[in-house]
C-alpha atoms as a PDB file:
ATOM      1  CA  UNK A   1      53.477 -23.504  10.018  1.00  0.00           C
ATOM      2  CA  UNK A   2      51.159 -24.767   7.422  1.00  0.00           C
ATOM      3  CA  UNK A   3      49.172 -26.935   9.614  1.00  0.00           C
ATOM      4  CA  UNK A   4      48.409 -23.271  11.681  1.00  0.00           C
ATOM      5  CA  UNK A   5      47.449 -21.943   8.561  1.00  0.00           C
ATOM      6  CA  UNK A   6      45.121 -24.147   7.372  1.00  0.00           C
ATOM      7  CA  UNK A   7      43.814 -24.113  10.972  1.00  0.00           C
ATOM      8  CA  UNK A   8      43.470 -20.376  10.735  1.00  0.00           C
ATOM      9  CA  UNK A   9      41.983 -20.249   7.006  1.00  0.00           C
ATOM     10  CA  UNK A  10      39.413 -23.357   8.493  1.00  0.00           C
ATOM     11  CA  UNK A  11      38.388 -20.796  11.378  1.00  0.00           C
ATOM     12  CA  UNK A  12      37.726 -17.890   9.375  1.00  0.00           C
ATOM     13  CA  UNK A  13      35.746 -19.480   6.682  1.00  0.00           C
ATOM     14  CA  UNK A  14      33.272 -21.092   9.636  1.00  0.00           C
ATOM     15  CA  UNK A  15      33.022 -17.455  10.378  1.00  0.00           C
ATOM     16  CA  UNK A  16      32.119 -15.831   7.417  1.00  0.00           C
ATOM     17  CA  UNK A  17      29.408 -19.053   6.618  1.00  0.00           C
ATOM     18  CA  UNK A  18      27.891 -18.732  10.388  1.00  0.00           C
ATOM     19  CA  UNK A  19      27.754 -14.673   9.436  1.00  0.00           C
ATOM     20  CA  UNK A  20      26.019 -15.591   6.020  1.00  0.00           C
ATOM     21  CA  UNK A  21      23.970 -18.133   7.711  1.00  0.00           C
ATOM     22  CA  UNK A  22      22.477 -15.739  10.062  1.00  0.00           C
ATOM     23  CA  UNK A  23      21.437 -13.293   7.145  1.00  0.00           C
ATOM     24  CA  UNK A  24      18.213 -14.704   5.454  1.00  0.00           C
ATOM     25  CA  UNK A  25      18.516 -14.526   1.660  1.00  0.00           C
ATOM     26  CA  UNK A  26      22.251 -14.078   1.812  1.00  0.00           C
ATOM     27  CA  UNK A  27      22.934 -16.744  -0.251  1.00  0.00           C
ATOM     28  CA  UNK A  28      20.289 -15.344  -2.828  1.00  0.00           C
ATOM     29  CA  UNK A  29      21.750 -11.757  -2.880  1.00  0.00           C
ATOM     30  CA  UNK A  30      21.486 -11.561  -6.496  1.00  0.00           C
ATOM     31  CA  UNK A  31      18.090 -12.683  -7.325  1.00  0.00           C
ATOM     32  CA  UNK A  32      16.944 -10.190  -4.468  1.00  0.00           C
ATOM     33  CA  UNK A  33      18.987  -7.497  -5.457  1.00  0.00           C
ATOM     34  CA  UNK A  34      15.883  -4.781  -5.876  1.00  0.00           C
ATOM     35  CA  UNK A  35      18.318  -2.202  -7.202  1.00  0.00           C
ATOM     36  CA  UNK A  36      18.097  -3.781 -10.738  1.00  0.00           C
ATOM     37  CA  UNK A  37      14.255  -3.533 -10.673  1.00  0.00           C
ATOM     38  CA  UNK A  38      12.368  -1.648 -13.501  1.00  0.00           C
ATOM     39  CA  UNK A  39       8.935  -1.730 -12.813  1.00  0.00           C
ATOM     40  CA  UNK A  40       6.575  -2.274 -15.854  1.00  0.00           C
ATOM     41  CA  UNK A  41       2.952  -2.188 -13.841  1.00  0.00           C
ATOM     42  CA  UNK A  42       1.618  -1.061 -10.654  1.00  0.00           C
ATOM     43  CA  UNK A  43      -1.616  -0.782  -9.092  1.00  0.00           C
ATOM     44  CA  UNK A  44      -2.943  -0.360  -6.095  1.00  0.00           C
ATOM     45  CA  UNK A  45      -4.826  -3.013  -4.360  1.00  0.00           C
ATOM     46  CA  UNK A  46      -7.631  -3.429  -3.361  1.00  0.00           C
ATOM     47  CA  UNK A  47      -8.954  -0.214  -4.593  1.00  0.00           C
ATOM     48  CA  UNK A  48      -7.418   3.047  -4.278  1.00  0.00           C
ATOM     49  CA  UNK A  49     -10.533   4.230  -2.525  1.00  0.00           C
ATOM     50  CA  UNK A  50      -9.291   1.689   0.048  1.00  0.00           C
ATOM     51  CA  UNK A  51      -5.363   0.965  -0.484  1.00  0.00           C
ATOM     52  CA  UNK A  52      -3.399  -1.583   1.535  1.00  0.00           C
ATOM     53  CA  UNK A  53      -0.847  -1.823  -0.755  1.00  0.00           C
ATOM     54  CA  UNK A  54       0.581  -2.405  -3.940  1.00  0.00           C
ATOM     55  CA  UNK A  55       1.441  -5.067  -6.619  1.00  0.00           C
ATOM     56  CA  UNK A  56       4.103  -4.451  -8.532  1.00  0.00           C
ATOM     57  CA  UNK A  57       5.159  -6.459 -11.999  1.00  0.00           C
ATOM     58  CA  UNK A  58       8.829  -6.006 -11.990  1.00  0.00           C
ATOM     59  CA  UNK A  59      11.760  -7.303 -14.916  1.00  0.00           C
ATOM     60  CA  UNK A  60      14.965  -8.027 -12.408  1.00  0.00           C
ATOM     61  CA  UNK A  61      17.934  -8.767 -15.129  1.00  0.00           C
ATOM     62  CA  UNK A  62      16.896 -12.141 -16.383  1.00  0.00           C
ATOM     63  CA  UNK A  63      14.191 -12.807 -13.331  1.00  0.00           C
ATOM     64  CA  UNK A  64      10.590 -12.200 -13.554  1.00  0.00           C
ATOM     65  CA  UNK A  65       9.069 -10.666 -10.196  1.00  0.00           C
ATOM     66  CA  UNK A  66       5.710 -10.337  -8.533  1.00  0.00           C
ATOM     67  CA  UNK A  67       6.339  -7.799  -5.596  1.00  0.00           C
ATOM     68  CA  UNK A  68       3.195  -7.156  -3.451  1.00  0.00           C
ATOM     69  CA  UNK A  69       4.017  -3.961  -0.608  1.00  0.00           C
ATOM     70  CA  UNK A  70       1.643  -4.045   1.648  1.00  0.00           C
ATOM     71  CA  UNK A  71       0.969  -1.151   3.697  1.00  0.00           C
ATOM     72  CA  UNK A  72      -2.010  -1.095   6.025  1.00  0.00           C
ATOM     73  CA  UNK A  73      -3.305  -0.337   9.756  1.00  0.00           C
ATOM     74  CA  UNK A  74      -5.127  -3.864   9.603  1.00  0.00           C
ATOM     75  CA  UNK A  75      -2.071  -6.094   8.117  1.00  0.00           C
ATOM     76  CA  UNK A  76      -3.615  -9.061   9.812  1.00  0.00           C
ATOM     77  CA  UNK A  77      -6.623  -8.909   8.436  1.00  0.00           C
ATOM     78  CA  UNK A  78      -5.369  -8.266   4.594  1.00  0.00           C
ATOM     79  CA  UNK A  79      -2.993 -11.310   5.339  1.00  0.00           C
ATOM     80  CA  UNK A  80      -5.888 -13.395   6.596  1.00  0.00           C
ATOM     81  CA  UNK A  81      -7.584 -12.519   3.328  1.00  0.00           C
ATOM     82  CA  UNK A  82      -4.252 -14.178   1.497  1.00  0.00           C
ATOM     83  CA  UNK A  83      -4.586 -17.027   3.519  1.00  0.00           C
ATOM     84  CA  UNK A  84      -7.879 -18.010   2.317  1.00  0.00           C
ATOM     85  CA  UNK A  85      -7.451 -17.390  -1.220  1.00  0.00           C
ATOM     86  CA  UNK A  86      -4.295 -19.379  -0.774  1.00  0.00           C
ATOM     87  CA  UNK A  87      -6.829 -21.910   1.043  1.00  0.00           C
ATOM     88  CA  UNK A  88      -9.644 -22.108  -1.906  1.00  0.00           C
ATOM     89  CA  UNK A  89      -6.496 -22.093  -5.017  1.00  0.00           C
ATOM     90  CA  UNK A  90      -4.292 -24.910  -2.930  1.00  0.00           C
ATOM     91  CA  UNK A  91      -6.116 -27.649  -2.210  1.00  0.00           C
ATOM     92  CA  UNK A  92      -5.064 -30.565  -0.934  1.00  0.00           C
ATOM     93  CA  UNK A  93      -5.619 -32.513  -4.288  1.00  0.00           C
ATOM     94  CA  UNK A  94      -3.901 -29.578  -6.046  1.00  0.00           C
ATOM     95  CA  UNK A  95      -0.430 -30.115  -6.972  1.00  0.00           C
ATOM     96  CA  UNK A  96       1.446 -27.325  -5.294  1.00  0.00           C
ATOM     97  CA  UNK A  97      -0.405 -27.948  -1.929  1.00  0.00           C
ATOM     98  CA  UNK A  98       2.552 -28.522   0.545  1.00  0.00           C
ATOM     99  CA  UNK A  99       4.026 -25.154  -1.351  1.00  0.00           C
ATOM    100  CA  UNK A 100       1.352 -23.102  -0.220  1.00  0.00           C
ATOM    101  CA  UNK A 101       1.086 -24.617   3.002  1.00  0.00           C
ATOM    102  CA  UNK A 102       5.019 -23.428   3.863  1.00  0.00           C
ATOM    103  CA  UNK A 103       4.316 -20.058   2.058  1.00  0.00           C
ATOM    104  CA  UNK A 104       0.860 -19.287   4.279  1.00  0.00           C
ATOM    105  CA  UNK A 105       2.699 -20.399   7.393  1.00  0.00           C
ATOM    106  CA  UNK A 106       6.273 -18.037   6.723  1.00  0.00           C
ATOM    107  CA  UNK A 107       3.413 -15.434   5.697  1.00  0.00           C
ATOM    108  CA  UNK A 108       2.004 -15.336   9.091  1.00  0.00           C
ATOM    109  CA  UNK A 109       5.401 -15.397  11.230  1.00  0.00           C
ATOM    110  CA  UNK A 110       6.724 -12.443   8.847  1.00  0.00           C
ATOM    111  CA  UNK A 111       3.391 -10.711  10.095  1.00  0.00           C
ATOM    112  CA  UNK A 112       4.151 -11.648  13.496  1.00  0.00           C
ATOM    113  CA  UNK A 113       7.665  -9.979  12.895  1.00  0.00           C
ATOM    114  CA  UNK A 114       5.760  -6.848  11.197  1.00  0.00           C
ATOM    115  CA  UNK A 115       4.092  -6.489  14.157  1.00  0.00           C
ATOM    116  CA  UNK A 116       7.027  -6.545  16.434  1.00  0.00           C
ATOM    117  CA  UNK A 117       8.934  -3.672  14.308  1.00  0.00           C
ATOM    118  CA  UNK A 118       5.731  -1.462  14.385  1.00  0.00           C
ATOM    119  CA  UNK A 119       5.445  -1.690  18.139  1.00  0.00           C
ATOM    120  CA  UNK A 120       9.199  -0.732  17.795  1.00  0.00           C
ATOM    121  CA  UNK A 121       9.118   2.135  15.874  1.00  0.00           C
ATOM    122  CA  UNK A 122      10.185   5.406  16.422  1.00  0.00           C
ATOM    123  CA  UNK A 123       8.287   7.700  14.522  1.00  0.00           C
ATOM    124  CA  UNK A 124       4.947   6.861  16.825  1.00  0.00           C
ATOM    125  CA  UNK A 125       2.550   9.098  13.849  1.00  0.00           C
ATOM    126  CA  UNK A 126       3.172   6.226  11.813  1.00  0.00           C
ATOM    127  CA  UNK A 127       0.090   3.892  11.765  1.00  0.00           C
ATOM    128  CA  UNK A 128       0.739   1.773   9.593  1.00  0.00           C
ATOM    129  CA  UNK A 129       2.500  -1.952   9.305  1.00  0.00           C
ATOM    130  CA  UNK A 130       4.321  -3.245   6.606  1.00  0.00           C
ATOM    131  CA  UNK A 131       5.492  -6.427   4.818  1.00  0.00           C
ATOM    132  CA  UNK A 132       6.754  -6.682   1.254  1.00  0.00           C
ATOM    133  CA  UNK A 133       5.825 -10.334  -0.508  1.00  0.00           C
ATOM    134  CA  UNK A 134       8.005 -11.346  -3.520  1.00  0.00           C
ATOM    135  CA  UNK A 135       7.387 -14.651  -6.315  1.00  0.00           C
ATOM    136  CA  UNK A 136      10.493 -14.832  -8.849  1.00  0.00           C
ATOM    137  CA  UNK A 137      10.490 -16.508 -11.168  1.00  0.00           C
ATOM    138  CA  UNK A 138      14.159 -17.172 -13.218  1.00  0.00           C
ATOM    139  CA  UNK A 139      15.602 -19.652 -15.583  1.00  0.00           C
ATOM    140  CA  UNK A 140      17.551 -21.313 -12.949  1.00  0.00           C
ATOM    141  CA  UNK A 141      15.134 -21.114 -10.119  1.00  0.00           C
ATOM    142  CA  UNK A 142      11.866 -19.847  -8.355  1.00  0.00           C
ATOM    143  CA  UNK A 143      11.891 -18.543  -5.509  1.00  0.00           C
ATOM    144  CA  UNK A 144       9.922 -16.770  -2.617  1.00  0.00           C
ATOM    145  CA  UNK A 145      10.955 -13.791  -0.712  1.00  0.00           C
ATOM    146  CA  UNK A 146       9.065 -11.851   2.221  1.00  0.00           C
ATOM    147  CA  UNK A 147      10.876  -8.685   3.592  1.00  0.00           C
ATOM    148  CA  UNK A 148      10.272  -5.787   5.933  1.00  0.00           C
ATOM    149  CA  UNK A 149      10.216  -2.454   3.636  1.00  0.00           C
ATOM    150  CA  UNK A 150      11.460   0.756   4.284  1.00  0.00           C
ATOM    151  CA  UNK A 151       8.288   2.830   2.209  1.00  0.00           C
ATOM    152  CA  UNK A 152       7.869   6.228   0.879  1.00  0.00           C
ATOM    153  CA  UNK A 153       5.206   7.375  -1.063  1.00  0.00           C
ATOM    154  CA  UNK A 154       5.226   9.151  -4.245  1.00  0.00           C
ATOM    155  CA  UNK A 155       2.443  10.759  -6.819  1.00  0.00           C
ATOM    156  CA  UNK A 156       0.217   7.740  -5.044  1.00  0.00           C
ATOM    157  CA  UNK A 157       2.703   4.943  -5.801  1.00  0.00           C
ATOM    158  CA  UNK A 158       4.607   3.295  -3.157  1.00  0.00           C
ATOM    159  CA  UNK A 159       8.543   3.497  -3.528  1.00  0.00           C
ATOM    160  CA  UNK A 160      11.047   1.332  -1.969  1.00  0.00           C
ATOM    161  CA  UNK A 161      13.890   2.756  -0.110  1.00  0.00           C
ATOM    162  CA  UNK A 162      15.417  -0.419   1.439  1.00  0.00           C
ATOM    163  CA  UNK A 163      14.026  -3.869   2.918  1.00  0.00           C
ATOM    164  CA  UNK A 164      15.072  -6.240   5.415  1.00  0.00           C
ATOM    165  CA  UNK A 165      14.893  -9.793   4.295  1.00  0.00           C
ATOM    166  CA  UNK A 166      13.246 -12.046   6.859  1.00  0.00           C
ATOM    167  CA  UNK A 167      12.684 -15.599   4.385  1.00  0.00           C
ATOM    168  CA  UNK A 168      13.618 -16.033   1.476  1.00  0.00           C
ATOM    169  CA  UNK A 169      12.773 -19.877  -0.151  1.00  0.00           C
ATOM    170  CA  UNK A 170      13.398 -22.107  -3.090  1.00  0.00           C
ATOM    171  CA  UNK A 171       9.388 -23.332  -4.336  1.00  0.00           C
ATOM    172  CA  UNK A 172       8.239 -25.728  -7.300  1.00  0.00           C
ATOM    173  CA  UNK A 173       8.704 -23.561 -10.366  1.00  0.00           C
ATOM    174  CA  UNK A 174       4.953 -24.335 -11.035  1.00  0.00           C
ATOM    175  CA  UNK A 175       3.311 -23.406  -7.979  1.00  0.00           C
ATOM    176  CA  UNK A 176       5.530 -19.595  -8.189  1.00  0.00           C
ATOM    177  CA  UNK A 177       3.998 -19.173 -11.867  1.00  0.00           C
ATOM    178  CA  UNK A 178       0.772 -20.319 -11.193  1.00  0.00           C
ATOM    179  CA  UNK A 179       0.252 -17.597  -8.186  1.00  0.00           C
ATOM    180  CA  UNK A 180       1.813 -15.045 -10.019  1.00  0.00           C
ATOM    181  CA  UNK A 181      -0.410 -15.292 -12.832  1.00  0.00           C
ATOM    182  CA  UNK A 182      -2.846 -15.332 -10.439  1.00  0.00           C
ATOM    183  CA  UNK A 183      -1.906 -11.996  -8.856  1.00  0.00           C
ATOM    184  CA  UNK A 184      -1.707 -10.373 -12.053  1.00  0.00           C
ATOM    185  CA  UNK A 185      -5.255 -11.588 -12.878  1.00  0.00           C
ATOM    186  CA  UNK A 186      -6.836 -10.488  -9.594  1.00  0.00           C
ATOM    187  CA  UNK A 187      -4.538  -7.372  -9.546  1.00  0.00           C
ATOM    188  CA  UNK A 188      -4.737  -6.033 -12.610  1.00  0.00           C
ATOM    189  CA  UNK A 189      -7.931  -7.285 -13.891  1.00  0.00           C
ATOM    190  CA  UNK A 190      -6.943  -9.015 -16.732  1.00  0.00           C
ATOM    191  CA  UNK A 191      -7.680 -12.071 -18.771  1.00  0.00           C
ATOM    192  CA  UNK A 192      -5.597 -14.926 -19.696  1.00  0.00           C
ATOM    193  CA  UNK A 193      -4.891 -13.129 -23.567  1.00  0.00           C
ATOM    194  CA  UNK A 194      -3.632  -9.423 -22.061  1.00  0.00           C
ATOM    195  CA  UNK A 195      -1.673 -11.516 -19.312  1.00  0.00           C
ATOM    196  CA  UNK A 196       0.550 -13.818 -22.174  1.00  0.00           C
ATOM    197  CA  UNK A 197       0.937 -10.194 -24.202  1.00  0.00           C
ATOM    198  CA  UNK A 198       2.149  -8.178 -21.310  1.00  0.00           C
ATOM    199  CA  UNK A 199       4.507 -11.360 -19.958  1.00  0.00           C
ATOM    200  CA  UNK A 200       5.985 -12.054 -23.732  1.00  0.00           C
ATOM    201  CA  UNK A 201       8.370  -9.355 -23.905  1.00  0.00           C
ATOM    202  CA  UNK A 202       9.620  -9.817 -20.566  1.00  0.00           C
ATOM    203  CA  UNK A 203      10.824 -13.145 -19.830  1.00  0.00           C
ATOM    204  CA  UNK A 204      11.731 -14.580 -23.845  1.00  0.00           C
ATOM    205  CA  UNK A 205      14.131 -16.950 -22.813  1.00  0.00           C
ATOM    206  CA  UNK A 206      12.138 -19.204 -20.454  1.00  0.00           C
ATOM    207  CA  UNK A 207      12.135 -22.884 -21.517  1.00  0.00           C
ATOM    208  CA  UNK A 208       8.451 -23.106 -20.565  1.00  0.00           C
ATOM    209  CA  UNK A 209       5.390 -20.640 -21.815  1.00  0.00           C
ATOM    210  CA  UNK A 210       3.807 -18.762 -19.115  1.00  0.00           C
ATOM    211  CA  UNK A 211       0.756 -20.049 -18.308  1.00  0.00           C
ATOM    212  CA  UNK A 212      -1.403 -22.589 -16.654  1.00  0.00           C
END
């Protein structure tokens, strides 16, 4: 009787791992958990005379988030322009390379998947693709997220309803900072002074200062 037991509590814990397995970020539910999120900056980028999205800088409990929602009728060509910034700020001599190599290549198959759902889609007015990019930063770890956002929009800001994670990824705590300092920079406009006063009050605990 035991022996069945054990046999039966083996079989349903293979289960429930192969079920978690199959759910990207499952295992990182609570650093991705968007609920939490109070948004301290948004703007939208690249212009709002010409918006394909918008980058969000976001305090998640105790984690420190860069959320870019991009919305746009020419996502491949606004991922394309990631790509080569990625390109020019990752060299090969650049510590961080082989990070930005695996984050421009799940970039591109998350468009590919973007694409897919907007062929897809119901609502056939809708003419516009969309792909949510996420650097978090926490004590513990860094990680990188890209999802497939549900969107509304609101007084000009874009809202999240709900998101379906497609990769979610564990990169060198240095390469995350780096490019979100970077994104706040380019985003926002600021320099390296405003960036280190609006960061401070966020993220107090961190062993290591924020910035390059």
């Amino acid at each position: 009787m035991r022996i069945v037991m054990l046999t039966w509590i083996g079989i349903f814990c293979l289960a429930t791992w192969s079920i978690a397995a199959q759910e990207p970020g499952a295992r990182y539910a609570g650093q991705l958990d968007w609920t939490r999120d109070l948004i301290v900056k948004r703007v939208v980028v690249p212009s709002a005379d010409q918006p394909e999205g918008e980058v969000q800088l976001i305090r998640r409990g105790d984690l420190l988030v860069v959320r870019t929602l991009l919305s746009s009728r020419i996502l491949k060509r606004v991922v394309a322009a990631i790509d080569s910034r990625e390109n020019r700020s990752w060299p090969e001599t650049r510590e961080g390379h082989i990070d930005s190599l695996r984050y421009r290549e799940e970039l591109f198959r998350a468009t590919e998947k973007s694409w897919e759902a907007f062929r897809q889609r119901s609502d056939r007015n809708r003419d516009r693709q969309t792909l949510a990019i996420e650097f978090i930063l926490g004590p513990n770890q860094s990680l990188i997220a890209l999802s497939l956002p549900q969107l509304s929009e609101k007084g000009g800001n874009l809202c999240l309803i709900d998101k379906r994670s497609l990769k979610v990824w564990r990169g060198s705590e240095d390469y995350v900072r780096a490019n979100i300092l970077e994104i706040i920079k380019d985003s926002f406009h600021l320099d390296d002074a405003a960036i280190a006063e609006l960061l401070k009050p966020l993220w107090p605990s961190h062993k290591k200062a924020l910035r390059d």
